[in-house]
C-alpha atoms as a PDB file:
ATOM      1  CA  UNK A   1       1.502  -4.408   1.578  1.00  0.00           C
ATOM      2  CA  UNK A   2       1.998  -8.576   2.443  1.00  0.00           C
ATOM      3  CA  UNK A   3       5.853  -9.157   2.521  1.00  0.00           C
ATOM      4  CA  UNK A   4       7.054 -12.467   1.991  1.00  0.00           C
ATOM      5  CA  UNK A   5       9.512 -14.205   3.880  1.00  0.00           C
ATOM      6  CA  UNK A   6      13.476 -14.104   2.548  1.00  0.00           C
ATOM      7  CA  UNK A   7      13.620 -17.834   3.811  1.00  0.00           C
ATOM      8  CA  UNK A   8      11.546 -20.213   3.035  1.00  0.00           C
ATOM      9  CA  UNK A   9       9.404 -21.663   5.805  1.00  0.00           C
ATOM     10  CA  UNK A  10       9.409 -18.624   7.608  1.00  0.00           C
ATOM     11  CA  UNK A  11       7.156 -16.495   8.158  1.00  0.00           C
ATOM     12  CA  UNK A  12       6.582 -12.239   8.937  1.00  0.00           C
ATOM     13  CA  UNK A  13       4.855 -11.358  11.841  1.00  0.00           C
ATOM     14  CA  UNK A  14       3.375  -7.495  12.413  1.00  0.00           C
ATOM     15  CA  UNK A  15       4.359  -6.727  15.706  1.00  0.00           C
ATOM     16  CA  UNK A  16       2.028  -4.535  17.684  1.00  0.00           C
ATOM     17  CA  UNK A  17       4.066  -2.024  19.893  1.00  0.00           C
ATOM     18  CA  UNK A  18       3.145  -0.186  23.016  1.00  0.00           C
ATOM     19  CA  UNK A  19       4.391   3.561  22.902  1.00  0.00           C
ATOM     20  CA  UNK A  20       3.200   6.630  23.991  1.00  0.00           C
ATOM     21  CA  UNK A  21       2.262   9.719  21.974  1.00  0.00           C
ATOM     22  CA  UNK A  22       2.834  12.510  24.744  1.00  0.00           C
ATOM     23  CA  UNK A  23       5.276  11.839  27.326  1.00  0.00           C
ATOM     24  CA  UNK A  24       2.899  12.095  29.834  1.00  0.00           C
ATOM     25  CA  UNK A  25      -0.063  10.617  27.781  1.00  0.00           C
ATOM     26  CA  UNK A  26      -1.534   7.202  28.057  1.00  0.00           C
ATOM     27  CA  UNK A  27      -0.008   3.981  26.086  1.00  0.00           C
ATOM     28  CA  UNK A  28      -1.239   3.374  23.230  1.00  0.00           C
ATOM     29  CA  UNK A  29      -1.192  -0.204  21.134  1.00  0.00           C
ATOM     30  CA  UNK A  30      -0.085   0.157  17.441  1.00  0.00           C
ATOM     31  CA  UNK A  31       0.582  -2.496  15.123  1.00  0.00           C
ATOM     32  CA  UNK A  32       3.191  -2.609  12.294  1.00  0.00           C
ATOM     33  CA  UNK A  33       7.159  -1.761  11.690  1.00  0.00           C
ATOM     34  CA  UNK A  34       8.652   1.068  13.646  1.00  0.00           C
ATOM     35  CA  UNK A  35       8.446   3.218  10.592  1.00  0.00           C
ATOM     36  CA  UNK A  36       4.656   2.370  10.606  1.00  0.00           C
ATOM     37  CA  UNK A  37       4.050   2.993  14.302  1.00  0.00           C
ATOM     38  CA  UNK A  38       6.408   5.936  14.090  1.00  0.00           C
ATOM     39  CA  UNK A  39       4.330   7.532  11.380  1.00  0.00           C
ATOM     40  CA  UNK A  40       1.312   7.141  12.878  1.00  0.00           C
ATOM     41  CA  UNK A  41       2.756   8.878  16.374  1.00  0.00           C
ATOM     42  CA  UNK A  42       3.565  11.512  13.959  1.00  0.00           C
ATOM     43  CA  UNK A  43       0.065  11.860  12.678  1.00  0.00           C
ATOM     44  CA  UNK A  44      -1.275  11.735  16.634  1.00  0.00           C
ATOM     45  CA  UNK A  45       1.143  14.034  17.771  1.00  0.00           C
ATOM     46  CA  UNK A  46       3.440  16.374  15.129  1.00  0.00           C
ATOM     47  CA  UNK A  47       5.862  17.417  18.226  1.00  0.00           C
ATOM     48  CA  UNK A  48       6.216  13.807  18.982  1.00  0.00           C
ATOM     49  CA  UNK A  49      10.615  13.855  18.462  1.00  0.00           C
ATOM     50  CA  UNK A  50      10.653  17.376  20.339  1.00  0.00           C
ATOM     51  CA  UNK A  51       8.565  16.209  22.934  1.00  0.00           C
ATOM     52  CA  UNK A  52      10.479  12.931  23.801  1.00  0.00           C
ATOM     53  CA  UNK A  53      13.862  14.479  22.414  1.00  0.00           C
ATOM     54  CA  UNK A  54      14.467  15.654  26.606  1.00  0.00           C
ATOM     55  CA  UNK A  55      14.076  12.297  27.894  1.00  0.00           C
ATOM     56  CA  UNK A  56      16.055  10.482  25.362  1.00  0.00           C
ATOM     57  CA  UNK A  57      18.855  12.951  26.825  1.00  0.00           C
ATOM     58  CA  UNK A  58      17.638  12.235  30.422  1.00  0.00           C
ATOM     59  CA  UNK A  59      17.829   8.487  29.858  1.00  0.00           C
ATOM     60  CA  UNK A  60      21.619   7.789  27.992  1.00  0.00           C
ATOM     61  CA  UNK A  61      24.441   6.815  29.391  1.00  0.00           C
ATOM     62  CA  UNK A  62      27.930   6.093  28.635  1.00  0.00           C
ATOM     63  CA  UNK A  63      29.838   2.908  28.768  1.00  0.00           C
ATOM     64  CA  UNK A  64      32.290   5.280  31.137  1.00  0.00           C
ATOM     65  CA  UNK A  65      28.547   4.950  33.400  1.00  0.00           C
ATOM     66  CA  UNK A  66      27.513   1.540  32.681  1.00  0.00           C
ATOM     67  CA  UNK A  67      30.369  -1.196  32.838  1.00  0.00           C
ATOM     68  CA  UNK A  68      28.564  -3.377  31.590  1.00  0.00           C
ATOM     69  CA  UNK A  69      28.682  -1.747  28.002  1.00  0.00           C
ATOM     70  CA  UNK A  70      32.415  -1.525  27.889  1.00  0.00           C
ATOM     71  CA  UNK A  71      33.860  -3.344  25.659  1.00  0.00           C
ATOM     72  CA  UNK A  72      35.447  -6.531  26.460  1.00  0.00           C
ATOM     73  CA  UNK A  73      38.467  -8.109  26.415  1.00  0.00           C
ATOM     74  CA  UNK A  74      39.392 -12.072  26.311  1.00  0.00           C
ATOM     75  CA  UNK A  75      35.873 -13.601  25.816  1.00  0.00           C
ATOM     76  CA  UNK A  76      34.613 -15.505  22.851  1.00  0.00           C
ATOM     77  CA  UNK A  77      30.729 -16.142  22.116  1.00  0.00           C
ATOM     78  CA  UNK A  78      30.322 -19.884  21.111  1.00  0.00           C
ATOM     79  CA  UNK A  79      27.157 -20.529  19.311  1.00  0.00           C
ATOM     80  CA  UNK A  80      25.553 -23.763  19.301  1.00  0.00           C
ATOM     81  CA  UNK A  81      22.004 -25.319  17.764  1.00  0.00           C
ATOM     82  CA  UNK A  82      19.874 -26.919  20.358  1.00  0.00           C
ATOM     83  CA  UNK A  83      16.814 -29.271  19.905  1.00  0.00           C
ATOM     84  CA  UNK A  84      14.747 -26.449  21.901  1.00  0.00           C
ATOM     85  CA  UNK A  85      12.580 -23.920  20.017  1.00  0.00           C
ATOM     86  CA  UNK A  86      10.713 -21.049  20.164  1.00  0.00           C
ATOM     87  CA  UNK A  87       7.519 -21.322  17.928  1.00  0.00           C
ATOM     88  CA  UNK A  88       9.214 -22.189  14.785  1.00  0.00           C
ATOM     89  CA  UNK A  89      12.195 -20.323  15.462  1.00  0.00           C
ATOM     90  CA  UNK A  90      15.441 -23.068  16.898  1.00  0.00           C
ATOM     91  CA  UNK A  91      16.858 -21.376  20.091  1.00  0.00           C
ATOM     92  CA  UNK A  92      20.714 -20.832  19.808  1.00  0.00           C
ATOM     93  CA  UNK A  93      22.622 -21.448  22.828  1.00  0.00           C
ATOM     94  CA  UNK A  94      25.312 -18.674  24.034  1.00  0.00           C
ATOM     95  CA  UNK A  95      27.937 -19.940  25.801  1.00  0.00           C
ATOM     96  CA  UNK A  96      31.164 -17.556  27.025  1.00  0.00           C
ATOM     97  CA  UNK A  97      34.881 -19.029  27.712  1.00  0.00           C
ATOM     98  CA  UNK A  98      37.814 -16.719  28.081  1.00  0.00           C
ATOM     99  CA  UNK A  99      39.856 -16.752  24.289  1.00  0.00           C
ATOM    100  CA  UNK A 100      43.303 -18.333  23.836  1.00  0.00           C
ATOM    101  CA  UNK A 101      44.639 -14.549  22.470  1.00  0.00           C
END
C-alpha cells in the first residue's frame, strides 16, 4: 500500500530497521513501519514478546534512577527556523533559557 504525504511536498520514506528475532540471534534488516517489522518478527519467531519481555524489565529505569528524566522546573524550549536543512526537512533550532514563572 503507497501512502501519500499529509503535506504537500513531502514525502514518506520506508524505514528499514535493524532488530533481532531471538535475543541472542543475529540482526536482522527489515524494512517498513514498526507494525510491519513487528509482524514479520512475529512470523520469524511466535515467542518473540515473551522472549524479549525479560530484558525490557532488565533495561527500565525510573526517573527516581535517571535524573535526567525528571521533570523540570523553570526552563522554556524556544523554537526557532534556521536556513540549515536536513534533506528536505528545515532543521529547528532548540534553544533553553530559565522562564520568568
Amino acid at each position: 500500500m503507497t501512502r501519500s504525504a499529509p503535506i504537500d511536498g513531502y514525502g514518506i520514506e520506508e524505514l528499514t530497521w535493524e532488530v533481532q528475532a531471538f535475543p541472542d540471534g543475529p540482526f536482522l534488516n527489515i524494512s517498513g513501519s514498526i507494525e510491519k517489522v513487528h509482524a514479520e518478527l512475529l512470523k520469524i519467531n511466535p515467542n518473540l514478546d515473551e522472549d524479549f519481555a525479560p530484558l525490557a524489565n532488565e533495561t527500565s529505569i525510573s526517573p527516581a534512577q535517571d535524573p535526567a528524566l525528571q521533570k523540570r522546573d523553570g526552563v522554556t524550549a524556544i523554537a526557532q527556523k534556521t536556513p540549515r536543512t536536513a534533506g528536505n526537512m528545515p532543521i529547528m533550532e532548540i534553544s533553553r533559557r530559565p522562564s520568568m514563572v
